[in-house]
N, C-alpha and C. Protein backbone atom coordinates (compact mmCIF):
# COMPACT_ATOMS: atom_id res chain seq x y z
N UNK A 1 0.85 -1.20 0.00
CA UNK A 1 0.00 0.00 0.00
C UNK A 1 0.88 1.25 0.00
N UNK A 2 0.48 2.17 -0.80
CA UNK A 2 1.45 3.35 -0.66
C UNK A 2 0.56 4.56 0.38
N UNK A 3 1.85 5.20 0.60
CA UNK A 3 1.58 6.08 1.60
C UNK A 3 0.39 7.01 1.32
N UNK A 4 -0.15 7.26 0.21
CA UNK A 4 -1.25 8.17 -0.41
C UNK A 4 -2.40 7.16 0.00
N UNK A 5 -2.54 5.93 -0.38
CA UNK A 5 -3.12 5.08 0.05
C UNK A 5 -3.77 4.74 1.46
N UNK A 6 -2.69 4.82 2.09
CA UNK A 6 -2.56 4.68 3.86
C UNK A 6 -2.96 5.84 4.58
N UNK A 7 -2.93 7.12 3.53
CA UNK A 7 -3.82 8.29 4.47
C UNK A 7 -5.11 8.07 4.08
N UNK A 8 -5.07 7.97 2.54
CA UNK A 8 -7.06 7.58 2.84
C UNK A 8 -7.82 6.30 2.88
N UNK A 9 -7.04 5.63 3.54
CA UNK A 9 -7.41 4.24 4.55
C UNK A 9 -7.55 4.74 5.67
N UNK A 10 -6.79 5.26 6.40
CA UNK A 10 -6.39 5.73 8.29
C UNK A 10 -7.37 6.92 8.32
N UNK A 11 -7.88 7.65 6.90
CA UNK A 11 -9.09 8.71 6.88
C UNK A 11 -10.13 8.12 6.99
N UNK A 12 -10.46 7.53 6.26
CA UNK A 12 -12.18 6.36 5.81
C UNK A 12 -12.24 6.29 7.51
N UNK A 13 -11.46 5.38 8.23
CA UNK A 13 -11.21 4.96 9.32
C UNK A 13 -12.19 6.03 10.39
N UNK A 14 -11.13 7.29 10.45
CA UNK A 14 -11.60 8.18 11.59
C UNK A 14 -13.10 8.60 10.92
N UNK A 15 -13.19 9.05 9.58
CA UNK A 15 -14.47 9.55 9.47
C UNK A 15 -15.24 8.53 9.53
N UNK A 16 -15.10 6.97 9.99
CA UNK A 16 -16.65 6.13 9.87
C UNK A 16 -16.88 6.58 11.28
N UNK A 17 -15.92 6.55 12.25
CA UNK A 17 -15.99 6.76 13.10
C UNK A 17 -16.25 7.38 13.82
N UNK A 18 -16.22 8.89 13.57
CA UNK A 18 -16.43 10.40 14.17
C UNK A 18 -17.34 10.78 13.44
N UNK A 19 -17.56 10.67 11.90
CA UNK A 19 -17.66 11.73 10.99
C UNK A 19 -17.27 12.16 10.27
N UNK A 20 -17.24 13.28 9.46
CA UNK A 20 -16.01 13.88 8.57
C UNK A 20 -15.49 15.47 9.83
N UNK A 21 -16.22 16.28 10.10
CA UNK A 21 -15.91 17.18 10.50
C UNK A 21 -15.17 17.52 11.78
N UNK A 22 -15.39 16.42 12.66
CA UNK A 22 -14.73 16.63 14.09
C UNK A 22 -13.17 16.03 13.63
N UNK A 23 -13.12 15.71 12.64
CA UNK A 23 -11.99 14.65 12.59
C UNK A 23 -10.75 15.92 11.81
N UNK A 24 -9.44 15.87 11.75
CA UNK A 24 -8.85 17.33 11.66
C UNK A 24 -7.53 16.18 11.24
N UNK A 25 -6.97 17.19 10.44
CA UNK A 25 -5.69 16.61 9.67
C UNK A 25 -4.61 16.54 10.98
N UNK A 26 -4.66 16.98 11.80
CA UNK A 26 -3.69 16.85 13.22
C UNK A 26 -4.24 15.16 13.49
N UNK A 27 -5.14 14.65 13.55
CA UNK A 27 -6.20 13.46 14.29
C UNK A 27 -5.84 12.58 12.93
N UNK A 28 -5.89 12.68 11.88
CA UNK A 28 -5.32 11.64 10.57
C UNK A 28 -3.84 11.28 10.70
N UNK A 29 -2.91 12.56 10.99
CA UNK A 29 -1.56 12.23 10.72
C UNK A 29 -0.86 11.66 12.58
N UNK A 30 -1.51 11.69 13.37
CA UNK A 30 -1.85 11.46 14.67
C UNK A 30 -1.70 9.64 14.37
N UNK A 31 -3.53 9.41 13.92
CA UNK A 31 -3.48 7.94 13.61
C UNK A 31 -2.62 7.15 12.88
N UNK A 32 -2.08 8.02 12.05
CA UNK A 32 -1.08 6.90 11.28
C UNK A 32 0.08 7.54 11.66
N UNK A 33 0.62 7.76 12.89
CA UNK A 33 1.81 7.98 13.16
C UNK A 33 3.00 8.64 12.21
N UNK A 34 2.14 9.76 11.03
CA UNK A 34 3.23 10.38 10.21
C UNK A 34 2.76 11.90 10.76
N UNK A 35 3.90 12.70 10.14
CA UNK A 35 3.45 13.90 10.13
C UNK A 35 2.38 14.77 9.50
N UNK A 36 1.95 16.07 9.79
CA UNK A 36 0.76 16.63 8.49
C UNK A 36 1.38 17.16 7.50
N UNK A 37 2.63 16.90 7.52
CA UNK A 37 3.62 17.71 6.23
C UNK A 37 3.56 16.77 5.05
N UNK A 38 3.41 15.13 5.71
CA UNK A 38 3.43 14.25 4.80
C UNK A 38 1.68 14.64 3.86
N UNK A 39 1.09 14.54 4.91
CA UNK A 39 -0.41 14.38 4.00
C UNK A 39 -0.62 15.51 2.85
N UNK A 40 -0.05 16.61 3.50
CA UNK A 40 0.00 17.75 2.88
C UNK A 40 0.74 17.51 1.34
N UNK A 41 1.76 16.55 1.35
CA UNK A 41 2.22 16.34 0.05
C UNK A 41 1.41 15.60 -1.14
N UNK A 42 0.69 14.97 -0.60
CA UNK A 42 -0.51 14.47 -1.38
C UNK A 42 -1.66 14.98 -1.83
N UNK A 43 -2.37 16.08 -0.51
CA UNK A 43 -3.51 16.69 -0.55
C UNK A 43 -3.38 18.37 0.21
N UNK A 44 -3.98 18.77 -0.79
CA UNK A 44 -3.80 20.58 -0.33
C UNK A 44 -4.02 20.82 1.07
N UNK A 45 -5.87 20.50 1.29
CA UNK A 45 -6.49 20.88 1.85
C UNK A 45 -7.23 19.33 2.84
N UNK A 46 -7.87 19.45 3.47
CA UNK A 46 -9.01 18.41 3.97
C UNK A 46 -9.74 18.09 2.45
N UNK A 47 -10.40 19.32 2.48
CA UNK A 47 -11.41 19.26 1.35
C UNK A 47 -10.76 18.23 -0.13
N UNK A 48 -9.75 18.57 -0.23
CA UNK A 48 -9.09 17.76 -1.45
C UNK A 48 -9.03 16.41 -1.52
N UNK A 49 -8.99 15.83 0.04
CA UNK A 49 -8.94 14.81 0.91
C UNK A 49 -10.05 13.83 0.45
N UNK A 50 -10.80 14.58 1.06
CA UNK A 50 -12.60 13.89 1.04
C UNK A 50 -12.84 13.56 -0.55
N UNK A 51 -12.61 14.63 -1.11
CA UNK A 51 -13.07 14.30 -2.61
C UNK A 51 -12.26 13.60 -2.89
N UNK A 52 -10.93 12.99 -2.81
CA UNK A 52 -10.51 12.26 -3.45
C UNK A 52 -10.52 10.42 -2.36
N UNK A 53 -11.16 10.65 -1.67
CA UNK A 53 -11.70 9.65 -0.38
C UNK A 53 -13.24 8.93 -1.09
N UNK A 54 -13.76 10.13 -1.73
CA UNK A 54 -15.58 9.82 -2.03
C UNK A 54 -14.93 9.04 -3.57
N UNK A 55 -13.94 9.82 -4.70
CA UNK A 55 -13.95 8.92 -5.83
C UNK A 55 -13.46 7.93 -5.61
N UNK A 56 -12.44 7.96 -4.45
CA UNK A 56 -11.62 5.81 -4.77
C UNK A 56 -13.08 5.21 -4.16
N UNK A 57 -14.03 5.49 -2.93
CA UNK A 57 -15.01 4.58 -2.79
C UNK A 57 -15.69 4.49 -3.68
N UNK A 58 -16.12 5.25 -4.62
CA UNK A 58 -16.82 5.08 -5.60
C UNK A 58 -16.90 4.33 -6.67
N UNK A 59 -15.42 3.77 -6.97
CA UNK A 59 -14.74 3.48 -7.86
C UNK A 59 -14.79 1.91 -7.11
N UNK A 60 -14.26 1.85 -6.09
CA UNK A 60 -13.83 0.55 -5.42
C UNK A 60 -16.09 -0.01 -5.13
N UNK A 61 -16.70 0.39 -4.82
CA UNK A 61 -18.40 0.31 -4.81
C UNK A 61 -18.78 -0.35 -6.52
N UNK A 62 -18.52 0.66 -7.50
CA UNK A 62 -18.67 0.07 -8.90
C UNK A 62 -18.16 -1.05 -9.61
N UNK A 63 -16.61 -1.21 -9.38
CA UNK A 63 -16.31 -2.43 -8.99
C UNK A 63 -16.92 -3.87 -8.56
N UNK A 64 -17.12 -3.44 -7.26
CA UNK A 64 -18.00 -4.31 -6.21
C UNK A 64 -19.30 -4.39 -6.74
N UNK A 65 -20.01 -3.63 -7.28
CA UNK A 65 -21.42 -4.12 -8.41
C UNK A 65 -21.26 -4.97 -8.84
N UNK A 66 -20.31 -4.31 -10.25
CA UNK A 66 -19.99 -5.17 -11.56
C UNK A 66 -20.04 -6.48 -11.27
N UNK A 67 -18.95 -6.75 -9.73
CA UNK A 67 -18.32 -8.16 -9.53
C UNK A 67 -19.88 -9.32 -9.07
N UNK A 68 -20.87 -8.35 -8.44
CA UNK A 68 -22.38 -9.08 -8.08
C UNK A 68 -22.89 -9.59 -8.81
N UNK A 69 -22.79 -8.77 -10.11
CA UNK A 69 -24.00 -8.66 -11.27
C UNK A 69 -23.28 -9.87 -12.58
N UNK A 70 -21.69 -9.76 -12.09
CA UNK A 70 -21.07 -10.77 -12.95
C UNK A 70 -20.93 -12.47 -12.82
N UNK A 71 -20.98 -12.27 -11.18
CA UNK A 71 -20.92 -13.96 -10.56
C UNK A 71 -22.16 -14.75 -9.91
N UNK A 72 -23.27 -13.50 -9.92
CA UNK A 72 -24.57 -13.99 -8.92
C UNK A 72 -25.16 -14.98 -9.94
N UNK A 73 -25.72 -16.19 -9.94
CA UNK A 73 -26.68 -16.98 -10.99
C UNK A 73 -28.12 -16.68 -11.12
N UNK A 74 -28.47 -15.21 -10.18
CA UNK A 74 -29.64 -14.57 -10.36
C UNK A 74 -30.11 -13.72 -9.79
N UNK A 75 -31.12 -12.67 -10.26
CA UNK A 75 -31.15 -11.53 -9.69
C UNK A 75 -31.98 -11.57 -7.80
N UNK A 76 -32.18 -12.78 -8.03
CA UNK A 76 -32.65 -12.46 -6.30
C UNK A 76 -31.13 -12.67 -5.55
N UNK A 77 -30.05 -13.20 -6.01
CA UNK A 77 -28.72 -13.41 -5.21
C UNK A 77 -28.28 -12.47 -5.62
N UNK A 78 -28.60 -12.04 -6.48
CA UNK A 78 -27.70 -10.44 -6.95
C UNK A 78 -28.13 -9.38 -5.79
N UNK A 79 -29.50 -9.82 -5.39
CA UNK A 79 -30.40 -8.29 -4.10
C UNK A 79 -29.63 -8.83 -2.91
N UNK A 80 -29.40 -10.17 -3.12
CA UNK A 80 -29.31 -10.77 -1.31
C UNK A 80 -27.32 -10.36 -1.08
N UNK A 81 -26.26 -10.28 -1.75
CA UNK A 81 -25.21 -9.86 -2.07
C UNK A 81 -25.45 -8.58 -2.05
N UNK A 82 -25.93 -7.38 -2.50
CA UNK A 82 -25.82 -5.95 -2.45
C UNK A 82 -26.45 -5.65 -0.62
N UNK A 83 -27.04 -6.40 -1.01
CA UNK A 83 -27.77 -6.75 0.63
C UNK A 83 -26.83 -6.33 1.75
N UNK A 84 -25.74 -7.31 1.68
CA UNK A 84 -24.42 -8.07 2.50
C UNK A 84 -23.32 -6.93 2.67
N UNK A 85 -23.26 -6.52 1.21
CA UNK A 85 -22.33 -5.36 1.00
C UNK A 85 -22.61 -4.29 1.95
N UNK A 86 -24.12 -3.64 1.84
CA UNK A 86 -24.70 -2.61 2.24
C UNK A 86 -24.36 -2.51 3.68
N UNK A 87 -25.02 -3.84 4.18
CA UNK A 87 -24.68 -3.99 5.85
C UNK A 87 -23.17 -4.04 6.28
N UNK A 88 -22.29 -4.13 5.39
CA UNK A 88 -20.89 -4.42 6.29
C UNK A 88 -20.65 -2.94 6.10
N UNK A 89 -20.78 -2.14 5.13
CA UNK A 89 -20.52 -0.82 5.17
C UNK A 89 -21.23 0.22 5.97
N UNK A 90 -22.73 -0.20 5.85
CA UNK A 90 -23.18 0.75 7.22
C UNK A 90 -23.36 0.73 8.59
N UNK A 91 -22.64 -0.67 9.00
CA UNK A 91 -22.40 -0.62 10.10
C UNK A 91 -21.44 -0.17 10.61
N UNK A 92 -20.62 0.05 10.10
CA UNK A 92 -19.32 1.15 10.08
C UNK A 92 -19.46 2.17 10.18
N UNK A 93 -20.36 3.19 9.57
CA UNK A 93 -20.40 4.72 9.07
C UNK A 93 -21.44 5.23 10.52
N UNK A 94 -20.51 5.75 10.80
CA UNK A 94 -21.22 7.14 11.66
C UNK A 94 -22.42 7.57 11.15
N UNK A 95 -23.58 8.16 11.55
CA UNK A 95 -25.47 8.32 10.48
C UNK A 95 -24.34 9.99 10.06
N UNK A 96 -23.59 10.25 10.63
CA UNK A 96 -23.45 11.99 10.93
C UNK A 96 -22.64 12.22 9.38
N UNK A 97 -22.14 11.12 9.00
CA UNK A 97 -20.96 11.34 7.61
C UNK A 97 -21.75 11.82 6.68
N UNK A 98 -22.86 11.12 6.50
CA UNK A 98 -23.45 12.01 4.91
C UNK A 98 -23.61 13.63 5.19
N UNK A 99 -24.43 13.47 6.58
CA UNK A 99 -24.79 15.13 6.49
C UNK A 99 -23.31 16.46 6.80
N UNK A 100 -22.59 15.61 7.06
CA UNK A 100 -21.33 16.31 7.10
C UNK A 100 -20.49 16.59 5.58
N UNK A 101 -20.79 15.47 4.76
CA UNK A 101 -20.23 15.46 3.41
C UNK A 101 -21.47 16.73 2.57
N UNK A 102 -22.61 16.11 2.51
CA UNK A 102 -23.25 17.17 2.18
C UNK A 102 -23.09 18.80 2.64
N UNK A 103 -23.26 19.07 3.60
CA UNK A 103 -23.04 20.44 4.55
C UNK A 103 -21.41 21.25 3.86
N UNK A 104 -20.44 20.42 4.63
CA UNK A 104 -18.99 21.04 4.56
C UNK A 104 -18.39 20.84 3.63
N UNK A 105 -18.49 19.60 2.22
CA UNK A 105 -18.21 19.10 1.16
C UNK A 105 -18.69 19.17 -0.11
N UNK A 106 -19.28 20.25 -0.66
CA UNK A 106 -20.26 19.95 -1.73
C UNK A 106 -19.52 19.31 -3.26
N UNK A 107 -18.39 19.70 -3.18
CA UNK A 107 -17.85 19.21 -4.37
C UNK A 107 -17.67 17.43 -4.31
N UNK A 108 -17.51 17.38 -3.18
CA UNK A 108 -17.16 15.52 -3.01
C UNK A 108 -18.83 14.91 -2.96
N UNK A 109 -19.83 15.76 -2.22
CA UNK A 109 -21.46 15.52 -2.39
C UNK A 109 -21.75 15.05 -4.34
N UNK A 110 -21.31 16.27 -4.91
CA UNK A 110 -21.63 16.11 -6.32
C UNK A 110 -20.79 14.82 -6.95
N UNK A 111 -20.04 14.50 -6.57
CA UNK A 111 -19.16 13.83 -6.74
C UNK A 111 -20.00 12.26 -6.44
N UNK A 112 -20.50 12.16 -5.29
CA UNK A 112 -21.35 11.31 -4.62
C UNK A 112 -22.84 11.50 -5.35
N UNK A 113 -23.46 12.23 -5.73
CA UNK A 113 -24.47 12.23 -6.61
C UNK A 113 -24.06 12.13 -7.68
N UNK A 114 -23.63 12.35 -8.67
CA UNK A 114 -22.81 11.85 -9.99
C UNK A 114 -22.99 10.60 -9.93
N UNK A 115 -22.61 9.54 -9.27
CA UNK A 115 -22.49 8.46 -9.01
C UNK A 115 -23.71 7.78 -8.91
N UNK A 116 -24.61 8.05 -8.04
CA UNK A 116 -25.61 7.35 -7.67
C UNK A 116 -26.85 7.89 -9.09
N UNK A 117 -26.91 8.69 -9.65
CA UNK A 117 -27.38 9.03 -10.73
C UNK A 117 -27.16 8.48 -11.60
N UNK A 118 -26.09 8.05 -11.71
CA UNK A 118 -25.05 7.03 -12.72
C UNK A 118 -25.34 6.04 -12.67
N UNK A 119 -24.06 5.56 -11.99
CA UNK A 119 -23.75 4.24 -11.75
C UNK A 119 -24.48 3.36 -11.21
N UNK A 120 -25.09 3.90 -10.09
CA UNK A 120 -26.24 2.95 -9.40
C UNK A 120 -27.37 2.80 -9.50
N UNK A 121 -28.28 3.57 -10.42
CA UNK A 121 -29.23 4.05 -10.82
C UNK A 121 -28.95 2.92 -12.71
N UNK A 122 -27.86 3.14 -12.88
CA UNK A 122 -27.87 1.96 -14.38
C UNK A 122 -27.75 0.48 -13.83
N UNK A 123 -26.90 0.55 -13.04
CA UNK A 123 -26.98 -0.95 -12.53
C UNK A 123 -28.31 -1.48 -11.84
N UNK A 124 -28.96 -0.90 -11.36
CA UNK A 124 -30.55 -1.19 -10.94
C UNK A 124 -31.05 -1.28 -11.94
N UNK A 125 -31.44 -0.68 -12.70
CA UNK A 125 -32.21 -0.73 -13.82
C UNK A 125 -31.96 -2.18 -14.72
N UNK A 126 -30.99 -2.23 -14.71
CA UNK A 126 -30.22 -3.68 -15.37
C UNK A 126 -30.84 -5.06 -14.67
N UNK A 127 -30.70 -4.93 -13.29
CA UNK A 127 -31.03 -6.15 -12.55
C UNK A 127 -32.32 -6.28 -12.66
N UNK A 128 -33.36 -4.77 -12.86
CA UNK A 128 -34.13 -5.14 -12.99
C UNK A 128 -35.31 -6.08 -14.05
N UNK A 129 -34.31 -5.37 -15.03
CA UNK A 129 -34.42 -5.82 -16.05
C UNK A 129 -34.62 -7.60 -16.80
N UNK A 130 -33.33 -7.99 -16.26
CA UNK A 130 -32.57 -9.11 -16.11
C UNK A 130 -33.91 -10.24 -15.24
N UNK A 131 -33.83 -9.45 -14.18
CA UNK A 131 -35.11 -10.07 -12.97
C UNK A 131 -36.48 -10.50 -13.77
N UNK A 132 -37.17 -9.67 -14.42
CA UNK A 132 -37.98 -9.69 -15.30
C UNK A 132 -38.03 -10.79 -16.26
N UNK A 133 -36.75 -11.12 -17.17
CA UNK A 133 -36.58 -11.96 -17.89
C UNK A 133 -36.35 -13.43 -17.13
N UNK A 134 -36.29 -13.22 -16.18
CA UNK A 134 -35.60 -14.53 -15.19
C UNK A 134 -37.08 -14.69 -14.82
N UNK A 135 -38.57 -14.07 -14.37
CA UNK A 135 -39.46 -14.51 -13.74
C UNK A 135 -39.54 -14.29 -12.38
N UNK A 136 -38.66 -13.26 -11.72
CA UNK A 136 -38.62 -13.07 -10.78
C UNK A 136 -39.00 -11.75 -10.18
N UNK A 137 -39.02 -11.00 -11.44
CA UNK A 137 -39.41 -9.38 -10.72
C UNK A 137 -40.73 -9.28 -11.49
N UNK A 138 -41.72 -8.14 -10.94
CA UNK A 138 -43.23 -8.58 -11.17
C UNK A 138 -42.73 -7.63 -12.92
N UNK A 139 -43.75 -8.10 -13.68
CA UNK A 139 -43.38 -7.39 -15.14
C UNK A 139 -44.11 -6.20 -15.02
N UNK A 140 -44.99 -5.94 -14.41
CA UNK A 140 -45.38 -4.69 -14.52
C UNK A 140 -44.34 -3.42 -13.80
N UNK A 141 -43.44 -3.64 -13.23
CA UNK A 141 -42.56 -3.04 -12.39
C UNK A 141 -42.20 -1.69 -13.22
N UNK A 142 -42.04 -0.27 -13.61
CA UNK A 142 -40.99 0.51 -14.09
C UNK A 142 -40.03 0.26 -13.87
N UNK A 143 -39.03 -0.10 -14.43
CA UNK A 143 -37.46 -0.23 -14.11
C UNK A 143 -36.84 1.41 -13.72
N UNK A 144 -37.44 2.09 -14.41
CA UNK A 144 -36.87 3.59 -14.91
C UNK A 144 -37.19 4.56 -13.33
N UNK A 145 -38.55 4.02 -13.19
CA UNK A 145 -38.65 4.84 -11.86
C UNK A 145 -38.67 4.04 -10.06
N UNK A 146 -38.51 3.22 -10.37
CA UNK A 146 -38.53 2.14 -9.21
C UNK A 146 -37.00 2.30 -8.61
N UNK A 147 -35.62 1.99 -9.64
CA UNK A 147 -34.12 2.97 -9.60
C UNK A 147 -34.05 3.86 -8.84
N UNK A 148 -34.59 4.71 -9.30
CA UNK A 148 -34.45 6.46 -8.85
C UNK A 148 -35.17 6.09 -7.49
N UNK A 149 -36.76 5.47 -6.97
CA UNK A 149 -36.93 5.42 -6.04
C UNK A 149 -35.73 5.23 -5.14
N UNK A 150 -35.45 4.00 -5.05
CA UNK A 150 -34.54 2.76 -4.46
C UNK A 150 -33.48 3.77 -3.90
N UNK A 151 -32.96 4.28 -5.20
CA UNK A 151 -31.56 5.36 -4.83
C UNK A 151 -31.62 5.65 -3.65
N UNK A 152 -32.72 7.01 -3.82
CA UNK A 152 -33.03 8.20 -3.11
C UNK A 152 -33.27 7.50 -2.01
N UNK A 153 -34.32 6.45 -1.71
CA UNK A 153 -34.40 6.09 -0.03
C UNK A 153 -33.06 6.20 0.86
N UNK A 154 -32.48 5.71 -0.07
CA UNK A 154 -31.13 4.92 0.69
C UNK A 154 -30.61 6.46 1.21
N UNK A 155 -30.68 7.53 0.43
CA UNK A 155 -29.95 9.11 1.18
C UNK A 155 -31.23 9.47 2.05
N UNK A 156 -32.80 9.53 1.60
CA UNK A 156 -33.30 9.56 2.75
C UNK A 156 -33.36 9.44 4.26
N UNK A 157 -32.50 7.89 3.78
CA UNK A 157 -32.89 6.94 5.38
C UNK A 157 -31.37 7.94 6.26
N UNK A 158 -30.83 8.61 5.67
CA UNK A 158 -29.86 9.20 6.54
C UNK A 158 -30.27 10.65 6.68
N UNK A 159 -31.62 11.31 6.63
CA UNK A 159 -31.91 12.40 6.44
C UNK A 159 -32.41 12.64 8.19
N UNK A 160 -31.51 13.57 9.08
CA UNK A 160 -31.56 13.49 10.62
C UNK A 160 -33.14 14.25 10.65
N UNK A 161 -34.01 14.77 9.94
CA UNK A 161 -34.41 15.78 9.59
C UNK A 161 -35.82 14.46 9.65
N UNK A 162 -35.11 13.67 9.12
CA UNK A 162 -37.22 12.72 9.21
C UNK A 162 -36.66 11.51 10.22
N UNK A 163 -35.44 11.21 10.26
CA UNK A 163 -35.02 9.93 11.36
C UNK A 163 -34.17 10.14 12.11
N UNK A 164 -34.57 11.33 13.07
CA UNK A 164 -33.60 11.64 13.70
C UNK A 164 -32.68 10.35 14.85
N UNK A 165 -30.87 10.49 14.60
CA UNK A 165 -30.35 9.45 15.05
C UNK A 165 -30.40 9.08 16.35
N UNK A 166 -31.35 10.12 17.24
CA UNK A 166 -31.34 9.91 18.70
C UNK A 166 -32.70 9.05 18.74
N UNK A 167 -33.41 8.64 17.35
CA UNK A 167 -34.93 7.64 18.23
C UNK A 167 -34.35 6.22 16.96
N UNK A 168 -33.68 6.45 15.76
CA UNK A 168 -33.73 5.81 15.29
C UNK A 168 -31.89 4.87 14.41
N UNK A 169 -32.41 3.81 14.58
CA UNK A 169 -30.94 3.48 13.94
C UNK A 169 -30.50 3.11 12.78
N UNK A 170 -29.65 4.03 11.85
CA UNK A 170 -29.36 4.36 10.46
C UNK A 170 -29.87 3.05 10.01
N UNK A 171 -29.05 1.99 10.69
CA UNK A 171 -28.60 0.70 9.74
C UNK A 171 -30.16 -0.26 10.10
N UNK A 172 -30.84 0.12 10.82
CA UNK A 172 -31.72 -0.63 11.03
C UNK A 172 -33.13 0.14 10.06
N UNK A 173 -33.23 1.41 9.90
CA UNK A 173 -33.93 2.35 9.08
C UNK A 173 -33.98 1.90 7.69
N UNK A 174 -32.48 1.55 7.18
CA UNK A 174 -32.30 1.56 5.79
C UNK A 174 -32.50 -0.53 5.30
N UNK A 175 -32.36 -1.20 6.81
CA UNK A 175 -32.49 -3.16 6.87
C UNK A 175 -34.08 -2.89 5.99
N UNK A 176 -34.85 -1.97 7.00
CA UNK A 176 -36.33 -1.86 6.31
C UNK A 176 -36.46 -1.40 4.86
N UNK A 177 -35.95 -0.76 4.53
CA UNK A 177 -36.16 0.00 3.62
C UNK A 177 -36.31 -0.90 2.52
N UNK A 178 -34.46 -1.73 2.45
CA UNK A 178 -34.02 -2.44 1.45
C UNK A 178 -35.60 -3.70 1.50
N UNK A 179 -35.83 -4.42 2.92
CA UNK A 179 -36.72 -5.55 2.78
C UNK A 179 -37.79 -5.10 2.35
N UNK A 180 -38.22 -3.92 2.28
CA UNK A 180 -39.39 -3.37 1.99
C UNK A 180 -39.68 -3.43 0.10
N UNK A 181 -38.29 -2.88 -0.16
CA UNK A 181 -38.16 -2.72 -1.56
C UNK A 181 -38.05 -4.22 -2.34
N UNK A 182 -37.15 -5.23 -1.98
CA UNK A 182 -37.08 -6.52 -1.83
C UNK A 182 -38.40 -7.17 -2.33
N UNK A 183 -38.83 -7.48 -1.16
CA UNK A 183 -39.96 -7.98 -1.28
C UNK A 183 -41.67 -7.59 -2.44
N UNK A 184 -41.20 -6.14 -2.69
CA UNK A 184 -42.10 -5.04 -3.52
C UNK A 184 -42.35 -5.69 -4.58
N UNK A 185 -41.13 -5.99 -5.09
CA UNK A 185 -40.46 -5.73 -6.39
C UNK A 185 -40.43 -7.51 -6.96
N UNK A 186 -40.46 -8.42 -6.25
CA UNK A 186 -40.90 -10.11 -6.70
C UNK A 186 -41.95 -10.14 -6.88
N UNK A 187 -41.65 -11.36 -7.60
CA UNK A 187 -42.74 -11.98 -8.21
C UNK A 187 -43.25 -13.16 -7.15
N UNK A 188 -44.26 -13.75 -7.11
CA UNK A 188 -44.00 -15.33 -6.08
C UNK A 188 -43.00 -16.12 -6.08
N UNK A 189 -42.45 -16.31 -7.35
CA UNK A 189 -41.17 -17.43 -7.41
C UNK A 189 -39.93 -16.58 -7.04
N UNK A 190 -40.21 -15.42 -7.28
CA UNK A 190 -38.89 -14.42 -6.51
C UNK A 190 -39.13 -14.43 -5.46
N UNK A 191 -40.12 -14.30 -4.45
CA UNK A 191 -40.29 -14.36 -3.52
C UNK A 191 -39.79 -15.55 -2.39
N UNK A 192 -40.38 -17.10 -3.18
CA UNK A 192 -39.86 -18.06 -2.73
C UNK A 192 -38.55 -17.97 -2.87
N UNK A 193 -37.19 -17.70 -3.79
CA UNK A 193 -36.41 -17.40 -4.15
C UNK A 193 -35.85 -16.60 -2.81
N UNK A 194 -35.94 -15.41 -2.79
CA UNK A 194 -35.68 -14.66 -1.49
C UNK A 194 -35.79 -14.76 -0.70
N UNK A 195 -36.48 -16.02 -0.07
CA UNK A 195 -36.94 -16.49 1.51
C UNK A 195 -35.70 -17.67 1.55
N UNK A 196 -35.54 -18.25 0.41
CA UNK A 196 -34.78 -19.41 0.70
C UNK A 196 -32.83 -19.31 0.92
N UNK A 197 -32.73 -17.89 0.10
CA UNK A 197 -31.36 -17.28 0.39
C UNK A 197 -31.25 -17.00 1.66
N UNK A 198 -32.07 -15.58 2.13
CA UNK A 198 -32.55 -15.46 3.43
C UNK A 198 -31.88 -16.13 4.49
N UNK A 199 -33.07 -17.54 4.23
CA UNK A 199 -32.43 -18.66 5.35
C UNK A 199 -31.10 -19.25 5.51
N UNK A 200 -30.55 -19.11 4.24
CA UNK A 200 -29.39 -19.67 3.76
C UNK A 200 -28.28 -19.24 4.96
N UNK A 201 -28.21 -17.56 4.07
CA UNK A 201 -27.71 -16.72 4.89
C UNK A 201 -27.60 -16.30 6.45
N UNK A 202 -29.14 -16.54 6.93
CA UNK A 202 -28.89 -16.59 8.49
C UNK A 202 -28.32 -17.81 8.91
N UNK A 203 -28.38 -18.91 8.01
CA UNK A 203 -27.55 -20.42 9.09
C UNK A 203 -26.47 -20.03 9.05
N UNK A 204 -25.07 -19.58 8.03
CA UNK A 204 -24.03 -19.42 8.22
C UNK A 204 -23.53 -18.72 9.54
């Protein structure tokens, strides 16, 4: 791993943890036991930081699609895998990081909407697609606007403003969301399909 690398690893780190904003280039070069002269050689500012923190996840997330959508043998293991992904990452993240990226970050925000407009928003549409032809997603479904739904919940469910984090918990807000959408969106044999991964998954 190179040292450019190792600051925005030891960054990801403090901001799942704190946040983005309490966390201070003294507290990064702190954790990884270098100086801030070093980070500074890589990145101007904080701000330069984050945005270039939001494109490698972004990049390393699209990736991690592709790799679902390339090895799953069907679109209900393709939901139950994005599933898996979702949970190991938001159990990590502080609820406070988005609204801190949004607020103090807008260029790394756009950066983060770019993306989900994109990338995640075509790859849904695809599975859904795919699902359809497989017998598993109901055919009457919009692919086109069901996407864009799906997206947007997922920044919803971190909106302190309708779930606030003192009654409610991010990762348990957004468990619903996804089963909600899940389940919407099958057909009966998807359904049976999705109960039987499900189980799969909780014996391990």
């Amino acid at each position: 791993m190179s040292q450019k690398e190792r600051i925005l690893a030891g960054s990801l780190e403090l901001f799942y943890r704190a946040g983005i904003k309490s966390v201070t280039m003294d507290d990064i070069a702190k954790h990884l036991g270098i100086s801030k002269k070093t980070i500074y050689q890589f990145f101007t500012d904080k701000n330069e930081l984050v945005i270039a923190l939001v494109k490698q996840k972004m990049q390393q997330d699209e990736e991690q699609m592709l790799g679902i959508m390339a090895q799953a043998s069907n679109v209900i293991e393709q939901l139950i895998e994005m599933m898996q992904c979702s949970e190991e990452i938001l159990s990590r993240a502080n609820p406070i990081l988005m609204y801190d990226l949004q607020k103090y970050h807008p260029e790394a925000w756009d950066e983060f909407q770019q993306f989900k407009n994109g990338v995640v928003i075509r790859t849904l549409e695809q599975l859904l697609r795919e699902g359809k032809e497989q017998g598993y997603i109901r055919p009457e479904i919009d692919g086109k606007i069901i996407a864009r739904m799906r997206v947007n919940q997922v920044e919803m469910g971190f909106n302190a403003a309708v779930f606030p984090p003192s009654e409610f918990s991010p990762w348990k807000v957004q468990q619903q969301f996804l089963e909600h959408f899940n389940y919407g969106i099958c057909t009966l044999e998807g359904y049976k399909l999705l109960e039987k991964y499900k189980n799969l998954h909780q014996q391990e």
